[in-house]
Protein backbone atom coordinates (compact mmCIF):
# COMPACT_ATOMS: atom_id res chain seq x y z
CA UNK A 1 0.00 0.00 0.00
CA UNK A 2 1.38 3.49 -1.14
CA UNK A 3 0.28 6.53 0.64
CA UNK A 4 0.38 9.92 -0.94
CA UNK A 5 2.62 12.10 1.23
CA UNK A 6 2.07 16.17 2.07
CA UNK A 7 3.80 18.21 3.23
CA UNK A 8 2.62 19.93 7.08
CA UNK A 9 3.52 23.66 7.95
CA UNK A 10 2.14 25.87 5.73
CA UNK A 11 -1.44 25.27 5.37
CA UNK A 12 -4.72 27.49 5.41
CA UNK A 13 -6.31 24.31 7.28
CA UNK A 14 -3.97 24.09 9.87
CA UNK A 15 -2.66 26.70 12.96
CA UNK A 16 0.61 25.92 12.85
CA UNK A 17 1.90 27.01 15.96
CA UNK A 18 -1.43 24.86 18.07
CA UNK A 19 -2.06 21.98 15.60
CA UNK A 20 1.13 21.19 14.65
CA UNK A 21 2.92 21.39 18.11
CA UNK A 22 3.08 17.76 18.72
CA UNK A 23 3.99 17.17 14.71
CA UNK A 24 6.94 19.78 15.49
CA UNK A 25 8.03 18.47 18.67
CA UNK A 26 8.07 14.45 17.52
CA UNK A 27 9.83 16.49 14.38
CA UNK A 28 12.56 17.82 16.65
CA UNK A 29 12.56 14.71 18.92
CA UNK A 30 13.50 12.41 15.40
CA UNK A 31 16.19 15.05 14.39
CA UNK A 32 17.89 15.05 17.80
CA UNK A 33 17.41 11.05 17.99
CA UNK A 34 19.40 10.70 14.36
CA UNK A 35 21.92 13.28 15.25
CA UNK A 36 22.58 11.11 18.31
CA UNK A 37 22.16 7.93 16.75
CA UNK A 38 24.68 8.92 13.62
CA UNK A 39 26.74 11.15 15.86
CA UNK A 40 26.30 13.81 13.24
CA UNK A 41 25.91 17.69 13.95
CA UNK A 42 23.05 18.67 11.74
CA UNK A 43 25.62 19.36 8.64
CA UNK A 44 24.51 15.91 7.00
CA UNK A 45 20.83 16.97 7.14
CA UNK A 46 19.04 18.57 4.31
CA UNK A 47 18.85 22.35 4.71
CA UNK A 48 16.33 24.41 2.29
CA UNK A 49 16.52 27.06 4.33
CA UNK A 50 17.95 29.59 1.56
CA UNK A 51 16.12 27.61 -0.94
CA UNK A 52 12.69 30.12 0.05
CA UNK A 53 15.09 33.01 -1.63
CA UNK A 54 17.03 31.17 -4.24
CA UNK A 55 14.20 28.56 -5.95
CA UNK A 56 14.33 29.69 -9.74
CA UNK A 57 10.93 31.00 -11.29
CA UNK A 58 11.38 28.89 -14.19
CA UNK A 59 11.87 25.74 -11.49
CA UNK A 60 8.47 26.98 -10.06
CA UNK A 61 6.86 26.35 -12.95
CA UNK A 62 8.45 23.21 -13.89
CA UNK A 63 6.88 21.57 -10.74
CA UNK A 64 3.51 23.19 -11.53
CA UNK A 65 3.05 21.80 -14.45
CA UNK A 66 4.45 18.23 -13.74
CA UNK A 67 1.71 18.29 -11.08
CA UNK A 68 -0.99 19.15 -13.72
CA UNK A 69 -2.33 22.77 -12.36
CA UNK A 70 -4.36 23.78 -14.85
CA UNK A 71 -2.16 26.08 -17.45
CA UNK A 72 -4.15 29.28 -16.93
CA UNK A 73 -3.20 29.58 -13.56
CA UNK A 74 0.66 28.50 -14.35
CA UNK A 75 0.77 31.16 -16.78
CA UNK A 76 -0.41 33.59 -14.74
CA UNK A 77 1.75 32.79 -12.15
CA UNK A 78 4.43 32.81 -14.68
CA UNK A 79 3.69 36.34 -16.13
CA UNK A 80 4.12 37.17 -12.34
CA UNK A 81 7.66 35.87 -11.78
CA UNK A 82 8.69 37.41 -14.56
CA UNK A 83 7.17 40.83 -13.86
CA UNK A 84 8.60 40.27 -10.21
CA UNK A 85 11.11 43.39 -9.38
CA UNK A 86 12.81 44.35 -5.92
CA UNK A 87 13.97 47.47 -3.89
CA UNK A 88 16.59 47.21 -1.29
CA UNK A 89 16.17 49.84 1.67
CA UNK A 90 19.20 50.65 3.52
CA UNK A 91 18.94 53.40 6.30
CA UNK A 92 17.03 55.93 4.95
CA UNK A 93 17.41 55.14 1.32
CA UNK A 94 15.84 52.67 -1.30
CA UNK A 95 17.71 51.37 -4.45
CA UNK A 96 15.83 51.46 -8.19
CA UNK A 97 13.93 49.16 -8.86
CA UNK A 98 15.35 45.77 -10.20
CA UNK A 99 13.99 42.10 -11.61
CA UNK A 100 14.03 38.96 -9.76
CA UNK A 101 14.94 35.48 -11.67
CA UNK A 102 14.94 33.82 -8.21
CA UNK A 103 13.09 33.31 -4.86
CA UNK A 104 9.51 33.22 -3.77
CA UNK A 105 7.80 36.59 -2.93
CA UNK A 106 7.99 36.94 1.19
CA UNK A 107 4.37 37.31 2.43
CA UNK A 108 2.74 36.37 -0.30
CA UNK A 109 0.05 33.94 0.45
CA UNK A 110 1.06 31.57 -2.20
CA UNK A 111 4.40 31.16 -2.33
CA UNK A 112 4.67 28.96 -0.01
CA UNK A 113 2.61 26.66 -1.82
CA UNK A 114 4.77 27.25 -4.63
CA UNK A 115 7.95 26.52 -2.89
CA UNK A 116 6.52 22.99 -1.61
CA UNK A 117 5.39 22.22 -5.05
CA UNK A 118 8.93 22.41 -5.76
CA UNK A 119 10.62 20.68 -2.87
CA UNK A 120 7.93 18.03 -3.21
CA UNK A 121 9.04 17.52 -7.05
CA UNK A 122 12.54 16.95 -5.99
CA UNK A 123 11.60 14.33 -3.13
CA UNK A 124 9.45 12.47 -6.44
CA UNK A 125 12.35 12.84 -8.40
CA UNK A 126 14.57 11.50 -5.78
CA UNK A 127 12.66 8.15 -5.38
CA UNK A 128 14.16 7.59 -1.89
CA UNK A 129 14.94 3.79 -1.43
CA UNK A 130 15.16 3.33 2.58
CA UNK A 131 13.46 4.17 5.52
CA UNK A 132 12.34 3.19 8.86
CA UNK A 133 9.63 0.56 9.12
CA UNK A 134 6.54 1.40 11.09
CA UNK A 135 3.58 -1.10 11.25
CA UNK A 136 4.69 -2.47 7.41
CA UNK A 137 5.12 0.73 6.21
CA UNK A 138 8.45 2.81 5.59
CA UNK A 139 8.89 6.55 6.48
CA UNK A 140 11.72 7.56 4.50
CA UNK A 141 11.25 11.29 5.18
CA UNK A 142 9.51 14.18 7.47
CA UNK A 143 8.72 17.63 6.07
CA UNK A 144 7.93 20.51 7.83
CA UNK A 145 8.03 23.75 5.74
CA UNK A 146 11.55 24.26 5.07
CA UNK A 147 13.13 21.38 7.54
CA UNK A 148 13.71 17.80 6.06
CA UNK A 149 14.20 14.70 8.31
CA UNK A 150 15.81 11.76 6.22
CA UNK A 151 15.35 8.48 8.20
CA UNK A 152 16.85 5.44 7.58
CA UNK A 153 18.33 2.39 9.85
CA UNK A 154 21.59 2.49 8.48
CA UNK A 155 24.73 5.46 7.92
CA UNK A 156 25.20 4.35 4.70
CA UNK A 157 21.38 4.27 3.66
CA UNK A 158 21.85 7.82 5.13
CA UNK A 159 24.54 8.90 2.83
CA UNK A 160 23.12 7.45 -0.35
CA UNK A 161 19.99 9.26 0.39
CA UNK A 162 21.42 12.67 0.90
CA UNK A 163 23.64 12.13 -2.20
CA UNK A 164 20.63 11.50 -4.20
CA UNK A 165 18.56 13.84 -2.52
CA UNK A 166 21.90 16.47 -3.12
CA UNK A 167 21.96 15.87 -6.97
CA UNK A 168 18.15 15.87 -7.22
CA UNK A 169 18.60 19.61 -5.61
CA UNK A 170 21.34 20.56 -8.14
CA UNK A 171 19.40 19.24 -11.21
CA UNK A 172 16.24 21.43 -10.02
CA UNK A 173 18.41 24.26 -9.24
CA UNK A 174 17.57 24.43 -5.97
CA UNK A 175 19.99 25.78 -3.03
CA UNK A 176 20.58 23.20 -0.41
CA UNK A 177 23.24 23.88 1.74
């Protein structure tokens, strides 16, 4: 039995700070148990922090379309990441205006929909082989907006997971440091 995975954190159904609490504590609680477990410092561990900022607008719509949204909507959403310009405000002063090639919008309500569009493509893409059986089934991953859990029994299952999960990143253009 296959069951379709999502992605928790950023979601007009959920609050994410009251709902999700126990999600993000058993979250942290995995983290700190593989960290242990693998005596690793965090460094091994997916980051897509900067990814938010540095996700290309043509690798947004990539991942919309591979998931089918209808094409009106991609194209609009298109015509808006290409249209998409920036100020910079230092002090008391604010650069020209400039265009953006990269990076959701911050505070818009749907890019962070369109940033786990993306990060989910790459996970599809990545076709993750291990994981840790539970009741028959294997959780090879945890998402929580921007933090990734990879779990696995083994180190080296580890490794070849966040190699393929690396190159996945790279091939999408997407900043995973």
């Amino acid at each position: 039995m296959h069951k379709e995975q999502f992605q928790l954190g950023i979601s007009h159904r959920f609050n994410v700070l009251e709902e999700n609490k126990p999600t993000i504590e058993t979250f942290h609680k995995i983290m700190e148990e593989e960290a242990e477990r693998f005596g690793k410092n965090g460094k091994d561990k997916p980051n897509y922090e900067k990814a938010f900022d540095s996700v290309e607008h043509e690798t947004i719509v990539q991942a919309l379309r591979k998931v089918n949204i209808n094409g009106n909507y991609v194209t609009m959403i298109e015509n808006i990441c290409k249209r998409a310009t920036a100020k910079i405000h230092i002090d008391n002063q604010i650069s020209e205006a400039f265009e953006t090639q990269r990076g959701v919008r911050q505070g818009d309500p749907i890019s962070p929909k369109l940033f786990i569009t993306v990060i989910e493509q790459v996970f599809k893409e990545t076709d993750l082989k291990y994981g840790i059986n539970i009741g028959g089934e294997y959780l090879r991953d945890l998402r929580f907006a921007d933090d990734v859990a990879l779990c696995t029994e083994k180190e080296e299952e580890m490794e070849e997971h966040l190699e393929r999960l690396n190159s996945e990143s790279k091939k999408s253009r997407i900043e995973n440091s």
